[in-house]
N, C-alpha and C. Protein backbone atom coordinates (compact mmCIF):
# COMPACT_ATOMS: atom_id res chain seq x y z
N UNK A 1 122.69 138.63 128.12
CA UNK A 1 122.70 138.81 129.55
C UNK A 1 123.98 138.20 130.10
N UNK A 2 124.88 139.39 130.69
CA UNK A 2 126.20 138.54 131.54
C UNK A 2 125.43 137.78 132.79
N UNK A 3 126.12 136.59 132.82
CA UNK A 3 126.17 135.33 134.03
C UNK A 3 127.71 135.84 134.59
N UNK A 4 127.66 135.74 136.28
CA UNK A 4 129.17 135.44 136.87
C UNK A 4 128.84 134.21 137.92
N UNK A 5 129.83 133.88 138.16
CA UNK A 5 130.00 133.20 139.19
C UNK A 5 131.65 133.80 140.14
N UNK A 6 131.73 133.82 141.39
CA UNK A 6 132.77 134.03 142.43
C UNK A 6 133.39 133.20 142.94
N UNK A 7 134.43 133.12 143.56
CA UNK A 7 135.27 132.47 144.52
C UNK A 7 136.62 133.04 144.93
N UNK A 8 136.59 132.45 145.72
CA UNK A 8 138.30 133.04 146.44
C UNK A 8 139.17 131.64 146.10
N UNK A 9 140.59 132.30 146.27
CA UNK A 9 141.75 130.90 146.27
C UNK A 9 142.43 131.28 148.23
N UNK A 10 143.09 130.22 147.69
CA UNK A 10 143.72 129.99 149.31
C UNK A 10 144.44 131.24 150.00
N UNK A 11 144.72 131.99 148.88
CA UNK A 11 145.52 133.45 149.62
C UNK A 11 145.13 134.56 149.95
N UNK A 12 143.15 133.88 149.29
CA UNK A 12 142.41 135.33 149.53
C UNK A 12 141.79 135.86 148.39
N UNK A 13 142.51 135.52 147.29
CA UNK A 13 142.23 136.39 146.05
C UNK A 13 140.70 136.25 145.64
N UNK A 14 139.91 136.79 145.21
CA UNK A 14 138.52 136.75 145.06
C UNK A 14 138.68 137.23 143.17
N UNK A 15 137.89 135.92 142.91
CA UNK A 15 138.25 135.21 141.41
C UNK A 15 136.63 135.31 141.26
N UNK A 16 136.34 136.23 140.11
CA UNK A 16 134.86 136.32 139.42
C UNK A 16 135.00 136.08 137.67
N UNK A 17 134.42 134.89 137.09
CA UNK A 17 134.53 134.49 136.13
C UNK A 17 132.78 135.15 135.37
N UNK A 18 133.12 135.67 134.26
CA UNK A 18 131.72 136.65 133.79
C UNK A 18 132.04 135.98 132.40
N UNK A 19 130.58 135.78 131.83
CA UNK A 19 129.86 135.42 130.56
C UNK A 19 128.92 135.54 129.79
N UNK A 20 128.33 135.14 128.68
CA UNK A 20 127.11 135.36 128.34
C UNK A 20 126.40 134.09 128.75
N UNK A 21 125.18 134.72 129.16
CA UNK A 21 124.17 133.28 129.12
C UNK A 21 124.17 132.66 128.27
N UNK A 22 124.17 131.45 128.51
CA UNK A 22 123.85 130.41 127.17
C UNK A 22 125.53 130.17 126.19
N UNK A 23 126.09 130.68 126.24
CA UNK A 23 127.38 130.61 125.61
C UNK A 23 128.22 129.81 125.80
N UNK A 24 128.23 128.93 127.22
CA UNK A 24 129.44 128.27 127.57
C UNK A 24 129.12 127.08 127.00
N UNK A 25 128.71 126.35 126.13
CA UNK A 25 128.22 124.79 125.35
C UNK A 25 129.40 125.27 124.07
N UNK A 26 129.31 126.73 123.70
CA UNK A 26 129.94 126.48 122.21
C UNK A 26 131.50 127.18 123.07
N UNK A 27 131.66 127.67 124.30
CA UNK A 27 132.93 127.89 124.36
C UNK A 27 133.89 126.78 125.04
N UNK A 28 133.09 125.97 125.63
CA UNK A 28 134.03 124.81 125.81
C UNK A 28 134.04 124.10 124.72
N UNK A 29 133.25 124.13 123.66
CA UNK A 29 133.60 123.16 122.21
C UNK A 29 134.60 124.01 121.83
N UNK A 30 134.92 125.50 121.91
CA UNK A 30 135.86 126.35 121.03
C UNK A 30 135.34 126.34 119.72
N UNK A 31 133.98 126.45 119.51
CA UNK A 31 133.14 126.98 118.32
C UNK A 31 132.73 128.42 118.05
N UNK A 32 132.44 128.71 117.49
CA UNK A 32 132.15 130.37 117.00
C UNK A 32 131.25 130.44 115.83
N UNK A 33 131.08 131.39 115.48
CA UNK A 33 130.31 132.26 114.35
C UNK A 33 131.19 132.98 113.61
N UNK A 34 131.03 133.26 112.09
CA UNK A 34 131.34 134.72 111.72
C UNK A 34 131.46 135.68 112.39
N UNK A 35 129.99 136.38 113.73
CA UNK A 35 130.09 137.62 113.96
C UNK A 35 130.21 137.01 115.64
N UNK A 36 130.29 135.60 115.93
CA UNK A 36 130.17 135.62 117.16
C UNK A 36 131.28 134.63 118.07
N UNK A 37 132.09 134.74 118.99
CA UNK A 37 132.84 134.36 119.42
C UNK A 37 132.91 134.36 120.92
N UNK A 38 132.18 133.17 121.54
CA UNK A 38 132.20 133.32 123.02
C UNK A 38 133.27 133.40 124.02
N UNK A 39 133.35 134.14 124.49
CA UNK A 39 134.50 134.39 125.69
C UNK A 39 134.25 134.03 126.86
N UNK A 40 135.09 133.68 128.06
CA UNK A 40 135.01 133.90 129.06
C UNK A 40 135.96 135.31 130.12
N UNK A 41 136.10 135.88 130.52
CA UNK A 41 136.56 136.68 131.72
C UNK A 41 136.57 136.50 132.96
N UNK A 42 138.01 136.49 133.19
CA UNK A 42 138.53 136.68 134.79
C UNK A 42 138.78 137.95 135.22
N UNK A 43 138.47 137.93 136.16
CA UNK A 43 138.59 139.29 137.56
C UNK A 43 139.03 138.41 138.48
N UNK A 44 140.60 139.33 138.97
CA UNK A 44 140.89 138.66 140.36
C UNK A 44 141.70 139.64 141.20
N UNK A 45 140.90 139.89 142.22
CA UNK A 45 141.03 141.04 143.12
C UNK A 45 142.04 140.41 144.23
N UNK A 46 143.43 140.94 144.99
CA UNK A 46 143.71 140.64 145.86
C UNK A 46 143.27 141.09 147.06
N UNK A 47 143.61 140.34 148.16
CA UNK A 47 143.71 141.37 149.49
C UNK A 47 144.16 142.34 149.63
N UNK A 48 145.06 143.02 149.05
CA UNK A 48 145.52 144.45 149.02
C UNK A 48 144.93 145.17 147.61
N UNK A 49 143.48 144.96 147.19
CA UNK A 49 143.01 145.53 146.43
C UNK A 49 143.15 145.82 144.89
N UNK A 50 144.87 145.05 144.78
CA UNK A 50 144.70 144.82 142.75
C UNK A 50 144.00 143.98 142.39
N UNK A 51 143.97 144.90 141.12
CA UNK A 51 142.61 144.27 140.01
C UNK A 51 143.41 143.52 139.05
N UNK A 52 143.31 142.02 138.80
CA UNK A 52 143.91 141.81 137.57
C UNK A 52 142.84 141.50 136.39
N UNK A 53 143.01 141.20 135.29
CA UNK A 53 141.76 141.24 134.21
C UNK A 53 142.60 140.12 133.10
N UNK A 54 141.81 139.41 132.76
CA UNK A 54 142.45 138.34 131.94
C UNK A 54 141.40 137.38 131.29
N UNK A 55 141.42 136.42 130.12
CA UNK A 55 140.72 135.90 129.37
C UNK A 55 140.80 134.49 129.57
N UNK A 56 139.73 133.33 129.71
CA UNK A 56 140.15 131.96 129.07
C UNK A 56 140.36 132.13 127.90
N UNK A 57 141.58 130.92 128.03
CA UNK A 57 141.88 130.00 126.88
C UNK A 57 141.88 129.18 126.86
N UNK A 58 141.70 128.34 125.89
CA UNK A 58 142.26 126.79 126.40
C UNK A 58 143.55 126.56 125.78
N UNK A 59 144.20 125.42 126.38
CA UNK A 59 145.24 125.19 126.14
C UNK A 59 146.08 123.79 125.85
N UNK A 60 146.05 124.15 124.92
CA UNK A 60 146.34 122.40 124.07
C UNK A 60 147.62 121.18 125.14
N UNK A 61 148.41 121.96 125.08
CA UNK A 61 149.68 121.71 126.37
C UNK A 61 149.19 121.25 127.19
N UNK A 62 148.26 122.03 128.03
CA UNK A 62 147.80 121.35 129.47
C UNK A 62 146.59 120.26 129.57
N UNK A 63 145.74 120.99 128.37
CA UNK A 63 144.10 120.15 128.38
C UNK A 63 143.03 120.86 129.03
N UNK A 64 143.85 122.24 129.77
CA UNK A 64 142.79 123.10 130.26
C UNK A 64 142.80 124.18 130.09
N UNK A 65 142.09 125.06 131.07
CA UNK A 65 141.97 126.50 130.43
C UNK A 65 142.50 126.92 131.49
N UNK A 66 143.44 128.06 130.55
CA UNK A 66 144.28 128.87 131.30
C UNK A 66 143.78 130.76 131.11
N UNK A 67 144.19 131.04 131.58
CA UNK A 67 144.06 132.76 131.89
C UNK A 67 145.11 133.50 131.13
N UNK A 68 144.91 134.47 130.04
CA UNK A 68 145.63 135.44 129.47
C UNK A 68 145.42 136.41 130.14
N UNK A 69 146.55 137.11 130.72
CA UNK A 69 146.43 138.49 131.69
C UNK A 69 146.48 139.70 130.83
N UNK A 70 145.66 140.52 130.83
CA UNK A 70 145.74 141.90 129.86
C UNK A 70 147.22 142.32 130.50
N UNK A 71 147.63 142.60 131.84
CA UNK A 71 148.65 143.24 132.21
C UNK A 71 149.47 142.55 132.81
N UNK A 72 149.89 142.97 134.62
CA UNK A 72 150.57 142.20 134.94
C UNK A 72 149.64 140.81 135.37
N UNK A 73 150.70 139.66 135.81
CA UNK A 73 149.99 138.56 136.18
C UNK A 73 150.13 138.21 137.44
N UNK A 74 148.80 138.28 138.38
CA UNK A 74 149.24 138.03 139.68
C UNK A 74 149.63 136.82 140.34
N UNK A 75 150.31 137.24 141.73
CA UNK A 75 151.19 136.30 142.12
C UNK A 75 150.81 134.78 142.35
N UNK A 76 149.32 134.27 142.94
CA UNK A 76 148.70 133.38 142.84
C UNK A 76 147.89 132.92 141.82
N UNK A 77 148.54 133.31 140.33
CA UNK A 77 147.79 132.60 139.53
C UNK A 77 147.77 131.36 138.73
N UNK A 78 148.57 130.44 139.29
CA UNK A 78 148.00 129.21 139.51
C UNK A 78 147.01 128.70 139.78
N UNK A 79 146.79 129.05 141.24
CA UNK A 79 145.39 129.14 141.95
C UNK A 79 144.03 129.91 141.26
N UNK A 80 144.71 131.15 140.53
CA UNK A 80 143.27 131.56 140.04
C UNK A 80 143.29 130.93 138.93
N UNK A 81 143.86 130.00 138.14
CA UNK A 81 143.49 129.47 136.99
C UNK A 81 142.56 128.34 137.32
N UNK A 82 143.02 127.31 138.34
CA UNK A 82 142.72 126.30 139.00
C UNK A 82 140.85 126.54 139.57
N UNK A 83 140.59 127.35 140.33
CA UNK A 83 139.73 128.53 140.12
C UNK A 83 138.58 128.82 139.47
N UNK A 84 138.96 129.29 138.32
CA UNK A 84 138.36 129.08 137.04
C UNK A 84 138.31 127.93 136.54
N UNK A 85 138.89 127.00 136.23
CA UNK A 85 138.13 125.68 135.71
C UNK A 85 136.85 125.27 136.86
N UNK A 86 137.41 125.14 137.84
CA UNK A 86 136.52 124.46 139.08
C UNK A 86 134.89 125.40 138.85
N UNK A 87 135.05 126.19 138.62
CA UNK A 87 134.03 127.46 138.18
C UNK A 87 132.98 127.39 137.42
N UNK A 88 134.15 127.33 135.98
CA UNK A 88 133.45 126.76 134.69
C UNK A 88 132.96 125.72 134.63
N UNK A 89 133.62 124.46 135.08
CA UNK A 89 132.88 123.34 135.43
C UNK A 89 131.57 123.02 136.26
N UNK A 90 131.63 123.88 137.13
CA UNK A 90 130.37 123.88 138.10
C UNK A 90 129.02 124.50 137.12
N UNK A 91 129.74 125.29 136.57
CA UNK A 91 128.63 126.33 135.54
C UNK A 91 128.09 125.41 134.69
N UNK A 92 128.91 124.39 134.16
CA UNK A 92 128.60 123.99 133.06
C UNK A 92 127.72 122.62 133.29
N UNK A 93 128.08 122.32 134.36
CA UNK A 93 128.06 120.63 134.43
C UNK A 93 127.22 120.58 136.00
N UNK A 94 126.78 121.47 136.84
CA UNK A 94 125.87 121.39 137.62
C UNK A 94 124.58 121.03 137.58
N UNK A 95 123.94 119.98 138.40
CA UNK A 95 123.09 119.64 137.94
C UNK A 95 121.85 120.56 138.40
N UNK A 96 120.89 120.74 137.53
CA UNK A 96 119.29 121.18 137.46
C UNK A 96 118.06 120.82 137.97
N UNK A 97 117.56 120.92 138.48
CA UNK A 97 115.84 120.87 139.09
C UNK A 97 114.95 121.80 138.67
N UNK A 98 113.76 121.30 138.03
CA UNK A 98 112.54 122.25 137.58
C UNK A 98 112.04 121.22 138.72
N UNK A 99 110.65 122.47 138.85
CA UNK A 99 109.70 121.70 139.28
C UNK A 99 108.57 122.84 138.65
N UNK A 100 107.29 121.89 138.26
CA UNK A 100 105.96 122.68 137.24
C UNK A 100 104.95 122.21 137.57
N UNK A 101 104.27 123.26 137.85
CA UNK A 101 102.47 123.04 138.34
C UNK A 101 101.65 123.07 136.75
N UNK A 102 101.16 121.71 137.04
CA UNK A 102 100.21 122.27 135.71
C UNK A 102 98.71 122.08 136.28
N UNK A 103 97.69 122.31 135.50
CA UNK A 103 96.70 122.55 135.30
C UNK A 103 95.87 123.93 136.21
N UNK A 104 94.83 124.34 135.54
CA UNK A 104 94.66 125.78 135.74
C UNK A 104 94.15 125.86 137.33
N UNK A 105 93.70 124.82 137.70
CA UNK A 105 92.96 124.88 139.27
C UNK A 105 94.48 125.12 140.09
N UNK A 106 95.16 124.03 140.28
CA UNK A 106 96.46 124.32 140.81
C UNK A 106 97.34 125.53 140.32
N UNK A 107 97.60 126.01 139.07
CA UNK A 107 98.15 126.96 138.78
C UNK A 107 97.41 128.45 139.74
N UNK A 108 96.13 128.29 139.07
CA UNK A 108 95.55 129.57 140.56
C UNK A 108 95.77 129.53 141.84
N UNK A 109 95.77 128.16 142.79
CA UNK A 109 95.96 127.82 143.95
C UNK A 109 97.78 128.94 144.20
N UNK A 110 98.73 128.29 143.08
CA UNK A 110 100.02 129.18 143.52
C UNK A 110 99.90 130.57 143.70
N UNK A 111 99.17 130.99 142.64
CA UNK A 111 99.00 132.25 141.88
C UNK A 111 98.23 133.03 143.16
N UNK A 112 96.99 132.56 143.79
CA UNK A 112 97.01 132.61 145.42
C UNK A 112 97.63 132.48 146.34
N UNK A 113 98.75 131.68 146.29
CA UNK A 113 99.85 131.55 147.81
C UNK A 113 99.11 130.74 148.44
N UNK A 114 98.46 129.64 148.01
CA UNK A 114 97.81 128.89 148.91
C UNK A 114 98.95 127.63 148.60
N UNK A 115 98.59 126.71 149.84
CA UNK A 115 99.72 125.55 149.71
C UNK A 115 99.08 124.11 148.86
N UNK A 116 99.41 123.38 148.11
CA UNK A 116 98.90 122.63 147.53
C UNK A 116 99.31 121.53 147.97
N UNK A 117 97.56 120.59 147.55
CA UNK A 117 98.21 119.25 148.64
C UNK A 117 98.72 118.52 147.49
N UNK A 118 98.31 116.88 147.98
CA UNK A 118 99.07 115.99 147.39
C UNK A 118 98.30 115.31 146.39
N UNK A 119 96.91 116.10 146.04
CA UNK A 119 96.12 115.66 144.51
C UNK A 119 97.03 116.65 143.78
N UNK A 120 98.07 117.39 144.05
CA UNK A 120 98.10 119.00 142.81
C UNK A 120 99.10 117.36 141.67
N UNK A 121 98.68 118.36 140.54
CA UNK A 121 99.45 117.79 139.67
C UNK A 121 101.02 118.83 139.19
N UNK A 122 102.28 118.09 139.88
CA UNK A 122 103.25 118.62 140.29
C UNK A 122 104.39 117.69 139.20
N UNK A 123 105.21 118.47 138.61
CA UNK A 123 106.06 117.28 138.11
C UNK A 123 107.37 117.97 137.93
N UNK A 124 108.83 116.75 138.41
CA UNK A 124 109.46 117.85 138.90
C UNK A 124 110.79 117.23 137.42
N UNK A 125 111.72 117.69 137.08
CA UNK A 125 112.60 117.57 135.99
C UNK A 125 114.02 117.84 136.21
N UNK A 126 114.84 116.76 135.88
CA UNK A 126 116.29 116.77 136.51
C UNK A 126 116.91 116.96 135.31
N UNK A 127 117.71 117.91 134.71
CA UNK A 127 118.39 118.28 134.09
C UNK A 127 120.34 118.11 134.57
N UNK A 128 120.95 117.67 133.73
CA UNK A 128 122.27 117.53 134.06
C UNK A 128 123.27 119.25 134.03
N UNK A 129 122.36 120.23 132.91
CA UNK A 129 123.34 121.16 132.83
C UNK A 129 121.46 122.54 132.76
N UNK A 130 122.57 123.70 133.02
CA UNK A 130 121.39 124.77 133.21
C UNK A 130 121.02 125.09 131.77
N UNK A 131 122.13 124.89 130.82
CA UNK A 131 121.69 125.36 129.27
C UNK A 131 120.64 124.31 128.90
N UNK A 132 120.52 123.17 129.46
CA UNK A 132 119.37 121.85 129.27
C UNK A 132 118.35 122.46 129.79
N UNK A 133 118.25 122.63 131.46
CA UNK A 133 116.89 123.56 131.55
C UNK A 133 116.37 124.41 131.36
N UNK A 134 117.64 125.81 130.53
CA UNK A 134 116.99 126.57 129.78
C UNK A 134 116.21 126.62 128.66
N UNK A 135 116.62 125.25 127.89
CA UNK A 135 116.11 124.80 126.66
C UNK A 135 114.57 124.24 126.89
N UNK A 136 114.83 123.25 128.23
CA UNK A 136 113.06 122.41 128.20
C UNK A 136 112.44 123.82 128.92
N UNK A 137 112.89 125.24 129.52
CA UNK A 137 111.95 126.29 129.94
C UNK A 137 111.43 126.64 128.56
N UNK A 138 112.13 127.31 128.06
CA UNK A 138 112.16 127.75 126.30
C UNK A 138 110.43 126.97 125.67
N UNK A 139 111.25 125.66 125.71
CA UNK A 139 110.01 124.92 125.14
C UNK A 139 108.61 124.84 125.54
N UNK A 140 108.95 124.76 127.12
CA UNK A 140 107.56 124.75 127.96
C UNK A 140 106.42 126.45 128.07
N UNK A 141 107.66 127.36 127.53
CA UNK A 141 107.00 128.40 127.66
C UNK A 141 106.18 128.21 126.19
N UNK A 142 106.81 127.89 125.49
CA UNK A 142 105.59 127.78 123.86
C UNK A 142 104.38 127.05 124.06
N UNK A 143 104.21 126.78 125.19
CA UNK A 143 102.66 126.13 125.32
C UNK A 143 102.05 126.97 125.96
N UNK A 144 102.76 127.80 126.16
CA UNK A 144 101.47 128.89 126.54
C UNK A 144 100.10 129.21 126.00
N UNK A 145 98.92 128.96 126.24
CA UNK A 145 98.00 129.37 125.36
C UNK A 145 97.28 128.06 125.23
N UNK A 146 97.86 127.58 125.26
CA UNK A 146 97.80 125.47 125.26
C UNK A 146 97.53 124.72 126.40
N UNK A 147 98.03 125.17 127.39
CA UNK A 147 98.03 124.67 128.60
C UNK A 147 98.61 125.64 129.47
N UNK A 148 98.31 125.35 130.85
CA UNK A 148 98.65 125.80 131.82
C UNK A 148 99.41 125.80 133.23
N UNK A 149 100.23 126.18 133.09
CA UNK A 149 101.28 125.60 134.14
C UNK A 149 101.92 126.88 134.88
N UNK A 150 102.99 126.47 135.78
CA UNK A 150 103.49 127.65 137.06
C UNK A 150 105.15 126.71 137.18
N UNK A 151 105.86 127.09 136.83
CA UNK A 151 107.60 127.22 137.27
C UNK A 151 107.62 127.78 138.55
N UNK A 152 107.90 126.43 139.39
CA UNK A 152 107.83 127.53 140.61
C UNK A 152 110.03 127.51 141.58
N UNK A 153 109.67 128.72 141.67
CA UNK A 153 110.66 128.81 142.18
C UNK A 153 111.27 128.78 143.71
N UNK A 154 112.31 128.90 143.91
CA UNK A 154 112.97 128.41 145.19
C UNK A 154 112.55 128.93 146.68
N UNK A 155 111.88 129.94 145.76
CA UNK A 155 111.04 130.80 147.21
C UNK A 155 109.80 130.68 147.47
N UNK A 156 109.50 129.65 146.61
CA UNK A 156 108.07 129.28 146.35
C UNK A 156 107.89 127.77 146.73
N UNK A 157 108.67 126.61 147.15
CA UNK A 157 108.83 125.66 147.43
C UNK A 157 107.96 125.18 148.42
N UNK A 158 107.65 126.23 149.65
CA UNK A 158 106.60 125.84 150.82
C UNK A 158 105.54 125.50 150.24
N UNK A 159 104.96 125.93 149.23
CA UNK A 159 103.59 125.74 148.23
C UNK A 159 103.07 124.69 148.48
N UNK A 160 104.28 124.08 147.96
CA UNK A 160 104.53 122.47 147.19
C UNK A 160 103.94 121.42 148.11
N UNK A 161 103.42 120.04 148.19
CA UNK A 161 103.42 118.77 149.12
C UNK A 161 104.70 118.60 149.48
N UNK A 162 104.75 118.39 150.89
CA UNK A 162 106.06 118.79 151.33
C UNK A 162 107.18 117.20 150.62
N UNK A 163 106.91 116.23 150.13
CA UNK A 163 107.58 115.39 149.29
C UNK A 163 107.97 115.93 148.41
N UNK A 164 107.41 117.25 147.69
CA UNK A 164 108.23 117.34 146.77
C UNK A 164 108.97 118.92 146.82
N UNK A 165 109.35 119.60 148.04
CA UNK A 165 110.08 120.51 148.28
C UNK A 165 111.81 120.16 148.23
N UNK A 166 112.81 120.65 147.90
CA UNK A 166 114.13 120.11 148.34
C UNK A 166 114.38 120.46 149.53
N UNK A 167 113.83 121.26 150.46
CA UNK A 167 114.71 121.38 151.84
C UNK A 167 113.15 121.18 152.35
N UNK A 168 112.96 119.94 152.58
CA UNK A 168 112.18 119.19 153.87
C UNK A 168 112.29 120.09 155.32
């Protein structure tokens, strides 16, 4: 599954960095496989509508990752390199919030749209990076069958005792 993330630089240019899920742990190590080799991709569109197309690299010289342009290289790409790290970094190193309903009375209560008070058994999990909370989802989904629980999501937050919503 491609992941992107967007941004513009100061001149306008609108900078979309595209990946595979889960990939960016072994492409900032610069690890690989035999058959597998994670990439990243830049897209950077100007205000007057060129497309440029270009690859991370990293780059021993600088310490960061720079952009290989398939063609020409546009005029602010400084900025779109600059860009892309700020990007990748956010991707990589943003921090995570689960929050999980367990047991089956409360799990139905969501599963109803009813709001749960402050007996529900609610427990919420701070992860430093999203490939971390993809991993403890991963895990938590193998208890399926075992127990019972609800991932609830961002649109689902009113549910919650309002202590443990993020936007109070």
């Amino acid at each position: 599954m491609i992941e992107s993330k967007a941004t513009a630089t100061a001149l306008g240019t609108r900078v979309v960095m595209e990946y595979e899920q889960g990939s960016l742990d072994m492409f900032l190590a610069r690890e690989g496989t035999e058959t597998y080799s994670p990439s990243v991709f830049i897209t950077a569109t100007s205000l007057e509508g060129e497309v440029y197309e270009g690859e991370l690299v990293y780059s021993l010289n600088k310490g960061l990752y720079e952009v290989v342009w398939e063609g020409d290289t546009p005029e602010d790409w400084e900025d779109i390199e600059d860009a892309a790290n700020r990007m990748l970094t956010d991707a990589c190193f943003s921090p995570v919030t689960v929050r999980v309903v367990f047991g089956t009375e409360d799990v139905r209560k969501m599963l109803d749209g009813t709001v749960l008070d402050e007996s529900a058994t609610v427990k919420v999990y701070d992860f430093n990076t999203k490939e971390e909370s993809e991993a403890f989802l991963k895990g938590l989904a193998e208890g399926v069958g075992w127990h019972e629980h609800y991932v609830v999501s961002k649109d689902e937050e009113w549910m919650l005792p309002e202590h443990l919503r993020e936007d109070k």
